[in-house]
N, C-alpha and C. Protein backbone atom coordinates (compact mmCIF):
# COMPACT_ATOMS: atom_id res chain seq x y z
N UNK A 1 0.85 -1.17 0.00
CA UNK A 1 0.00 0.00 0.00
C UNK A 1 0.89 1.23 0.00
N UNK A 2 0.62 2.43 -0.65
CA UNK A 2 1.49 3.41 -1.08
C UNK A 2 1.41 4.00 0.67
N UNK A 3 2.65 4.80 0.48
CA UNK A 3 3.20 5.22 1.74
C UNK A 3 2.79 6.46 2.23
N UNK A 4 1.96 7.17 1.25
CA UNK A 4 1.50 8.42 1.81
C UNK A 4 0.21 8.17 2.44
N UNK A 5 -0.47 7.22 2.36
CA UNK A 5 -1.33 6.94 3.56
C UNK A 5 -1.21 6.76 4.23
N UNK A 6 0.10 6.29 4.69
CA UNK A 6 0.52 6.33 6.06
C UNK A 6 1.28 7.28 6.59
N UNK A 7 1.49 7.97 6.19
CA UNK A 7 2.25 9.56 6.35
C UNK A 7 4.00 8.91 6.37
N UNK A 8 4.37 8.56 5.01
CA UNK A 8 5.74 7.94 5.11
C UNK A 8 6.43 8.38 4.26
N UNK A 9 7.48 8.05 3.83
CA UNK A 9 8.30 8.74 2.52
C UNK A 9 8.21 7.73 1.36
N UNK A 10 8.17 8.10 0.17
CA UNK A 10 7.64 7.35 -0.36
C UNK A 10 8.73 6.47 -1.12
N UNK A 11 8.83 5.58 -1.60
CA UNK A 11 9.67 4.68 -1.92
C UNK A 11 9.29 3.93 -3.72
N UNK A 12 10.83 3.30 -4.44
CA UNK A 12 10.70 2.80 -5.83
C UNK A 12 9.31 2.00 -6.04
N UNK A 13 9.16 1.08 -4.29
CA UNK A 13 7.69 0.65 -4.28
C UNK A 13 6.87 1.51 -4.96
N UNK A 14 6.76 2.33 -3.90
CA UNK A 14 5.10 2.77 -4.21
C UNK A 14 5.10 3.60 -5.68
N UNK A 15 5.91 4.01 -6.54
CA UNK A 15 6.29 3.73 -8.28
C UNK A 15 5.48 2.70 -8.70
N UNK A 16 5.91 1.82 -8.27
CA UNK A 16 5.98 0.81 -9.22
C UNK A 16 4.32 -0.02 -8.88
N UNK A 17 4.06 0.27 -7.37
CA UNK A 17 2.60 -0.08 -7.47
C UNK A 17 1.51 0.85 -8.07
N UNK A 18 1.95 1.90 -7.76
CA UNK A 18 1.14 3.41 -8.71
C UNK A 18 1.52 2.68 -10.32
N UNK A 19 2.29 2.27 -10.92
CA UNK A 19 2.30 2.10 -12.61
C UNK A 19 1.09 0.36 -12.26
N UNK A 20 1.20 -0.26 -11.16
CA UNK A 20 0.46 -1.42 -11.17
C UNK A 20 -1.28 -1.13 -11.15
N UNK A 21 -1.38 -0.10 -10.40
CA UNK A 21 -2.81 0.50 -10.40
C UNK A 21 -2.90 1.26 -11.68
N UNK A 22 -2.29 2.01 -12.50
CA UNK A 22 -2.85 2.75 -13.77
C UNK A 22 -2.41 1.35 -14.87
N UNK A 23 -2.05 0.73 -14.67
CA UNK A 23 -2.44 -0.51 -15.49
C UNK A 23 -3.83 -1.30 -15.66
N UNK A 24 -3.77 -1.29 -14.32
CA UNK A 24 -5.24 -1.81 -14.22
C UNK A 24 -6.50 -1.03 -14.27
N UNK A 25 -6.32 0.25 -13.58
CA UNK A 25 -7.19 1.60 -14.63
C UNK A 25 -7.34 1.39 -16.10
N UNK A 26 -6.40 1.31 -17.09
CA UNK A 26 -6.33 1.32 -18.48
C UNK A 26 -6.90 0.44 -19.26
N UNK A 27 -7.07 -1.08 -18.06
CA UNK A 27 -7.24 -2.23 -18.65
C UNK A 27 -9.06 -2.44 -18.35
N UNK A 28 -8.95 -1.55 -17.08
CA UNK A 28 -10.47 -2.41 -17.00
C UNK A 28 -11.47 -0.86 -16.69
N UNK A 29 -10.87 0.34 -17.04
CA UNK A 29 -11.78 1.82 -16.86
C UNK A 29 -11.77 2.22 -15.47
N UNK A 30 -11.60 1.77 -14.59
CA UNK A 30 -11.91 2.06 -13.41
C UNK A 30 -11.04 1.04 -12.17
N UNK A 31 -11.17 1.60 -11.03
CA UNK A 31 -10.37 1.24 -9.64
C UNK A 31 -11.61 1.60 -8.82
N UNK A 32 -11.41 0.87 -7.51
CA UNK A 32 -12.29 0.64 -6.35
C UNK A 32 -12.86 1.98 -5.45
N UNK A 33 -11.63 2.72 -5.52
CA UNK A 33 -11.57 4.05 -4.61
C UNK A 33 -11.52 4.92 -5.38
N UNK A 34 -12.21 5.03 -6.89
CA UNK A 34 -11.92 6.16 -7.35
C UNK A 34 -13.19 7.19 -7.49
N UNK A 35 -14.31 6.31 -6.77
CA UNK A 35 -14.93 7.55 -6.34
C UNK A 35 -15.50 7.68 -5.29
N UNK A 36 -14.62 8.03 -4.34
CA UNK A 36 -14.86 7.79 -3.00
C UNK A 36 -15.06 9.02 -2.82
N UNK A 37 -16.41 9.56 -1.62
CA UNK A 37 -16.91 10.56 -1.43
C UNK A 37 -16.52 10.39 -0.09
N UNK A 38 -16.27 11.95 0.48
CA UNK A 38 -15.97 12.43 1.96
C UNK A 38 -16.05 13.68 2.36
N UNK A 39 -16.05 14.20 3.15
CA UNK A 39 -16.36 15.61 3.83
C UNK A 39 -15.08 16.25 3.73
N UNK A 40 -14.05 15.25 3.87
CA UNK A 40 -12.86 16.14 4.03
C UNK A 40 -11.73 15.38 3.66
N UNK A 41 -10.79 16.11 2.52
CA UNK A 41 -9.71 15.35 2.07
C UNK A 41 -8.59 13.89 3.22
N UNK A 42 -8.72 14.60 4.50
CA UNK A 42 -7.98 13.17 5.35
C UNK A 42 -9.50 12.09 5.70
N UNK A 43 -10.78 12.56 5.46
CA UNK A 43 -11.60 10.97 5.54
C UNK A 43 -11.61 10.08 4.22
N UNK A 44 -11.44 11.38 3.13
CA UNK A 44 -11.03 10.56 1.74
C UNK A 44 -9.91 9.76 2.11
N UNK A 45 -9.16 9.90 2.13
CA UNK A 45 -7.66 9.56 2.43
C UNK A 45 -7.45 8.13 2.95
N UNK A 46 -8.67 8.40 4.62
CA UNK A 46 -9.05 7.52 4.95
C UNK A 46 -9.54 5.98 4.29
N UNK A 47 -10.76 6.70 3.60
CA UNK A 47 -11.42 5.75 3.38
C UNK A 47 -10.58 5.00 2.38
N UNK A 48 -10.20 5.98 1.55
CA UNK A 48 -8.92 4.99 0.24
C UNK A 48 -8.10 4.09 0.66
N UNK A 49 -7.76 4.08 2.07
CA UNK A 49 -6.61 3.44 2.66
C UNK A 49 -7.65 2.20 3.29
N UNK A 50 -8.69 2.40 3.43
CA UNK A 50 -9.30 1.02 4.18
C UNK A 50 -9.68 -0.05 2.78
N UNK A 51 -9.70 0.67 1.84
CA UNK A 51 -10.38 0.07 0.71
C UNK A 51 -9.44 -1.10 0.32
N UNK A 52 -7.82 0.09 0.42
CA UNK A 52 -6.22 -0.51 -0.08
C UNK A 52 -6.16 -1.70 0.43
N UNK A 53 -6.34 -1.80 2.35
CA UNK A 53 -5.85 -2.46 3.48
C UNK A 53 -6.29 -3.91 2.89
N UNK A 54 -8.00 -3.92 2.49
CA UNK A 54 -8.87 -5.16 2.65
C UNK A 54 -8.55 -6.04 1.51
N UNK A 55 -8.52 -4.89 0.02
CA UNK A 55 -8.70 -5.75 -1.44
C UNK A 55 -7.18 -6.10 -1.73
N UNK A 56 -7.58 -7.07 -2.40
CA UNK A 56 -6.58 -8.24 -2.63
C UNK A 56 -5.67 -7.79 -3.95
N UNK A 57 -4.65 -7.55 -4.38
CA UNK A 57 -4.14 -7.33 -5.71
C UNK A 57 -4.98 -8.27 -7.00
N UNK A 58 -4.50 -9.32 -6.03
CA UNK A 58 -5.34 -10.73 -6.95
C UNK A 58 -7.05 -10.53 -7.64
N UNK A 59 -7.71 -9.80 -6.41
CA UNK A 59 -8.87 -9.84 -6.94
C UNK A 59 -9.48 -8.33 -8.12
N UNK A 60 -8.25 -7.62 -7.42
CA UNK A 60 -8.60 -6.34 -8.34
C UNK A 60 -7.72 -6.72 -9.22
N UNK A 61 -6.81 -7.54 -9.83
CA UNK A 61 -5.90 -7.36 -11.40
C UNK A 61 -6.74 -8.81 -11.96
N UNK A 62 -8.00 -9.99 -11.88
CA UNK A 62 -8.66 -10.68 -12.04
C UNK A 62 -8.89 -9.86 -13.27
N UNK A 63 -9.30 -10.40 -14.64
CA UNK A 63 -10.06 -10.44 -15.80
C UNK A 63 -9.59 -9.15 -16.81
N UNK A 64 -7.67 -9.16 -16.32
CA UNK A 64 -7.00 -8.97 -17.09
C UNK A 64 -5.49 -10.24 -17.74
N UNK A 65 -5.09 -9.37 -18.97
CA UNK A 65 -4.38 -10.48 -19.56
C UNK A 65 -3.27 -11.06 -18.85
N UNK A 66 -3.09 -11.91 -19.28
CA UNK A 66 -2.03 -12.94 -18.11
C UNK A 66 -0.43 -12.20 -17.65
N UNK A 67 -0.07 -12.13 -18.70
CA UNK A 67 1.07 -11.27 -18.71
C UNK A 67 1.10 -9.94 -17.41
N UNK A 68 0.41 -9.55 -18.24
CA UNK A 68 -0.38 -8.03 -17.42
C UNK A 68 -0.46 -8.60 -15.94
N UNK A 69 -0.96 -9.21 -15.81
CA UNK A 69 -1.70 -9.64 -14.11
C UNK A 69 -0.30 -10.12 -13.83
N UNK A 70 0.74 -10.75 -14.53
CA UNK A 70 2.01 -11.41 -13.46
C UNK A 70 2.43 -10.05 -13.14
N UNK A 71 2.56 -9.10 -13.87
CA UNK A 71 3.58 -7.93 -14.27
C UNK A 71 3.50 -6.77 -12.96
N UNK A 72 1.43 -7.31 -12.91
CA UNK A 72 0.98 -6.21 -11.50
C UNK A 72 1.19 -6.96 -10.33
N UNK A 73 1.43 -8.00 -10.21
CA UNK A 73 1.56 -9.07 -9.24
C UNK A 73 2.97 -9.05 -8.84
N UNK A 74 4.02 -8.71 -9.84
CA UNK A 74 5.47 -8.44 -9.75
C UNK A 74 5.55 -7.43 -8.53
N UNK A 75 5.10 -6.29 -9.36
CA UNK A 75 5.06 -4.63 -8.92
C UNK A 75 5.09 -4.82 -7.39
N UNK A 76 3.62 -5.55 -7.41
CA UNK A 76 3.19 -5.40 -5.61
C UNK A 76 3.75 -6.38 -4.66
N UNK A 77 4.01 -7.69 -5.62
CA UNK A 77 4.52 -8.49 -4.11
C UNK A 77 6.26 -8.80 -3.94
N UNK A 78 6.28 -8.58 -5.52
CA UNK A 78 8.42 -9.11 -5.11
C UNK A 78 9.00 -7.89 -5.13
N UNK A 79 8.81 -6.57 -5.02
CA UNK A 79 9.46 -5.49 -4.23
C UNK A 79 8.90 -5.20 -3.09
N UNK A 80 8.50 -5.75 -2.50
CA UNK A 80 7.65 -5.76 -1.10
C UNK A 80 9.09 -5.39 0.01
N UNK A 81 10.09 -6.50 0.03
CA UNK A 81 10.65 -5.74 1.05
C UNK A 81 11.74 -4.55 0.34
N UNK A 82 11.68 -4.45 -0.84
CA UNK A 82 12.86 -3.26 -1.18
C UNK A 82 11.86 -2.01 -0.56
N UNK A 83 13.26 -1.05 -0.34
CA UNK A 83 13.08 0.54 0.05
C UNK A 83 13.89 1.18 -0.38
């Protein structure tokens, strides 16, 4: 999960999961949190980050092409411990 939801510095990660999410924007029109309504930019923030916490890479990169889905699957889980 990108690091500015957690108030962190941000890292090649969270790159490379941001190019894993506008992949999957491109591929399928839309993402989970992208229209998340709130009173105030930190409950948005919020809520984007609970959305991040729960859904699965797996289930949001589902009923794209194979390639594609290893490539977003790369992004998010085998730079997991780089910083």
């Amino acid at each position: 999960m990108q690091c500015f939801l957690f108030n962190k510095e941000q890292s090649r990660r969270d790159d490379l999961e941001s190019i894993a999410y506008m992949l999957i924007y491109f591929l399928k029109g839309t993402l989970p949190w992208q229209n998340v309504k709130a009173k105030s930019k930190k409950e948005k923030y919020e809520a984007i980050k609970e959305i991040k916490s729960y859904l699965k890479m797996e289930e949001l990169a589902k009923e794209i092409p194979g390639k594609i889905f290893f490539l977003v699957l790369f992004f998010k889980w085998f730079w997991r411990g780089v910083h």
